[in-house]
Protein backbone atom coordinates (compact mmCIF):
# COMPACT_ATOMS: atom_id res chain seq x y z
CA UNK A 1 -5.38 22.98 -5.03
CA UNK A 2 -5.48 19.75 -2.64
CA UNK A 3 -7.46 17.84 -5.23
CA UNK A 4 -5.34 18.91 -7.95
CA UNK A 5 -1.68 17.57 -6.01
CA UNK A 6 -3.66 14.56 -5.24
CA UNK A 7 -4.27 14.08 -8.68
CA UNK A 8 -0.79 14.45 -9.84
CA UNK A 9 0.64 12.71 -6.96
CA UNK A 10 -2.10 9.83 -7.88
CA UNK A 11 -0.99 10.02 -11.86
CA UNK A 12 2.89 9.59 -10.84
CA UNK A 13 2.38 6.57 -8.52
CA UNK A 14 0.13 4.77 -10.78
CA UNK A 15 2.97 5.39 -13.72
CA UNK A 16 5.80 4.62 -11.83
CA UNK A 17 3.85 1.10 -10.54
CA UNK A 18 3.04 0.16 -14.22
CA UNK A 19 6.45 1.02 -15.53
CA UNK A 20 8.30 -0.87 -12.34
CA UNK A 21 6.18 -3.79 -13.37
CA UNK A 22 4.34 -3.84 -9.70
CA UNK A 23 1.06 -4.05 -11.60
CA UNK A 24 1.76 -6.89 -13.06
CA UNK A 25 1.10 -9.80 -11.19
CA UNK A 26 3.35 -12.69 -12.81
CA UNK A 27 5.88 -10.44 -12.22
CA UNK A 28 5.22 -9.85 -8.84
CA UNK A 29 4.46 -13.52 -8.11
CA UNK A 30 7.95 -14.52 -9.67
CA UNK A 31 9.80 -12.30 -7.48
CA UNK A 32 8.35 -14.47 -4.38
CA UNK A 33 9.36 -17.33 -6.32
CA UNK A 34 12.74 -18.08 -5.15
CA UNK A 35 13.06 -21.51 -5.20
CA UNK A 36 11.65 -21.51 -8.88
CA UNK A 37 11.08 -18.86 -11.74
CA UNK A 38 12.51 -15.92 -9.31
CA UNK A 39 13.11 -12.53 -10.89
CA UNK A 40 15.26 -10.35 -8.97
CA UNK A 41 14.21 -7.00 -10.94
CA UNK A 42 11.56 -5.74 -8.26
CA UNK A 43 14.77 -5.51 -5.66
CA UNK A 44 15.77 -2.48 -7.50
CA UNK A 45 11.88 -0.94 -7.44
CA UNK A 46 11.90 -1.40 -4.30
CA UNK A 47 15.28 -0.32 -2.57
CA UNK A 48 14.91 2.94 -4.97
CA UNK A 49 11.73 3.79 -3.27
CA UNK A 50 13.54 3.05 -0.03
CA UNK A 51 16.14 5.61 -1.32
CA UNK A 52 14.26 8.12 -2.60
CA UNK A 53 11.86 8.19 0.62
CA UNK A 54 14.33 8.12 3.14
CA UNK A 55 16.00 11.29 1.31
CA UNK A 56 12.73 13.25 0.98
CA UNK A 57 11.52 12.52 4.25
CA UNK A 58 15.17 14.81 5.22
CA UNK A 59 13.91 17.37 3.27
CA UNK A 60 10.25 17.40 3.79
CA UNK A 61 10.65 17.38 7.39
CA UNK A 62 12.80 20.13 7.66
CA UNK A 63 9.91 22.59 7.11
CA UNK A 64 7.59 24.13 9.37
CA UNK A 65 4.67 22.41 7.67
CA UNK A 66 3.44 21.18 4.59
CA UNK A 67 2.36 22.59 2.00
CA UNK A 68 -1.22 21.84 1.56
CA UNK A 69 -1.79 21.07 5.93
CA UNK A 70 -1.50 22.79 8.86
CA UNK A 71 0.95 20.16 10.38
CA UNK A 72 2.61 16.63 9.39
CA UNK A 73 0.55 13.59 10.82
CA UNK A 74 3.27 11.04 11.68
CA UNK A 75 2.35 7.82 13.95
CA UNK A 76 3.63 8.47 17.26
CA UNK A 77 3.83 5.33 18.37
CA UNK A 78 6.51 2.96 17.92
CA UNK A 79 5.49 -0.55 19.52
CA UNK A 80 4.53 -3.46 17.62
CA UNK A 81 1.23 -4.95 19.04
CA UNK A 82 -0.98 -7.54 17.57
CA UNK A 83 -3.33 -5.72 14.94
CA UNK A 84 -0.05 -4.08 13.32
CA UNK A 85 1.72 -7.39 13.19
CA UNK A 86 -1.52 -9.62 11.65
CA UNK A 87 -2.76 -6.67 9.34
CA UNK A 88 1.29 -7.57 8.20
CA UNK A 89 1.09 -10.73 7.64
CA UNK A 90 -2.58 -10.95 5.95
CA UNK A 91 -1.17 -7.99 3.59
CA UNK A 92 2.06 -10.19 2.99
CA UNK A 93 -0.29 -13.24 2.63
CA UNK A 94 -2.28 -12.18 -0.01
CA UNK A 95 0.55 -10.22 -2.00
CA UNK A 96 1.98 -13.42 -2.09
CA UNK A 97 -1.13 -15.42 -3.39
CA UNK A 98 -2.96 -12.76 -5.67
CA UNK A 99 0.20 -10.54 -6.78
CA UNK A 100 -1.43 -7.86 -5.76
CA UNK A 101 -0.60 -5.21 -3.33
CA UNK A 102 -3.16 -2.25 -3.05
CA UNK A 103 -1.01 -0.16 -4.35
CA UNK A 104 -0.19 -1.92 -7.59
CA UNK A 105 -3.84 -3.00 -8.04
CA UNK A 106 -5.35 0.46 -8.52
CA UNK A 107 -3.19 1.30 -11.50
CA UNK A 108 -4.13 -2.11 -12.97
CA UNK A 109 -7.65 -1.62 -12.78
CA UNK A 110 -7.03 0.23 -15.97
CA UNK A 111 -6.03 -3.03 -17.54
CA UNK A 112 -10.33 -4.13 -17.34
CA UNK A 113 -9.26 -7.64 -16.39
CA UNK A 114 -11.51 -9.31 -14.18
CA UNK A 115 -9.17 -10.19 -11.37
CA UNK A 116 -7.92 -7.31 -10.68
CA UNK A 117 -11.70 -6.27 -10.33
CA UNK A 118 -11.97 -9.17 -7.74
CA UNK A 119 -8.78 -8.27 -5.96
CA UNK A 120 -10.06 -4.83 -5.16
CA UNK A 121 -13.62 -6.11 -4.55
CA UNK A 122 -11.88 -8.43 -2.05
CA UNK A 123 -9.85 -5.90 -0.74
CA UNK A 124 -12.65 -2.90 0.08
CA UNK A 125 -14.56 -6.02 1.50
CA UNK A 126 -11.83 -6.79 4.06
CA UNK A 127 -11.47 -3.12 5.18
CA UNK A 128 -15.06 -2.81 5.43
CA UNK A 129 -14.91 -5.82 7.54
CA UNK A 130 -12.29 -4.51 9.84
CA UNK A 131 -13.66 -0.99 10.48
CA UNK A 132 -17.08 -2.65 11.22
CA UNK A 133 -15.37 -5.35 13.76
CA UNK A 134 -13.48 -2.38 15.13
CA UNK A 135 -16.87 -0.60 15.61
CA UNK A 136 -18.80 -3.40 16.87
CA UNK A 137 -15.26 -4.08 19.80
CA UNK A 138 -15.40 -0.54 20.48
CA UNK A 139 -19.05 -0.31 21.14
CA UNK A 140 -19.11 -3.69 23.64
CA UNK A 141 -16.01 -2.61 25.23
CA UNK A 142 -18.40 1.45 25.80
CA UNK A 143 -20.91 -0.34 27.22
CA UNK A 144 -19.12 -2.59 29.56
């Protein structure tokens, strides 16, 4: 059952991307452009995600659990520290350079063009990267 909600939780993000344009990166890169081409369109993606979010987190967290879990995993913590604020900034980075966010990119893998290929190449390299420097500073920091 899991795998099956994933799927159709999956199928409705990667629509709603491609029809809200956020898998297509001119579009994406034009929005950034404000001094130049800019197209204000993604404003209204965006805040109605915002919306609908913030309205079904009311809901969703009024039950005991959820549906397919034994209990909600939320962060618990709340400060901003230095990984949180550079992972940030790299993600804002590259959005900004490839028109590409992860989220956008899977649905447009469909499309078979080649730089979308690279993006997501690119991107399982850098979070390969990260859990094996993460490894290698938990490890020195176990046996110091």
């Amino acid at each position: 059952m899991r795998l099956i909600a994933s799927y159709i939780i999956g199928l409705i993000f990667g629509v709603g991307i491609s029809i809200s344009g956020m898998a297509n990166p001119a579009k994406v890169l034009n929005f950034f452009d404000v001094a130049g081409t800019w197209d204000p369109s993604l404003i209204f993606v965006m805040g109605g995600a915002v919306v609908v979010t913030f309205i079904g987190y009311r809901f969703v967290l009024k039950r005991p659990a959820p549906m397919l879990e034994q209990k909600f995993q939320l962060p618990t913590r709340r400060d901003l520290d230095l990984p949180l604020i550079g992972g940030s900034a790299v993600f804002g980075i590259g959005w900004g350079i490839a028109g590409f966010c992860p989220g956008g990119a899977l649905p447009a893998l469909g499309t078979g063009k080649s730089e979308v290929f690279i993006f997501v190449a690119a991107l399982l390299a850098g979070i390969f990267a990260v859990n094996i420097m993460n490894r290698m500073r938990q490890t020195r920091s176990a046996t110091a």
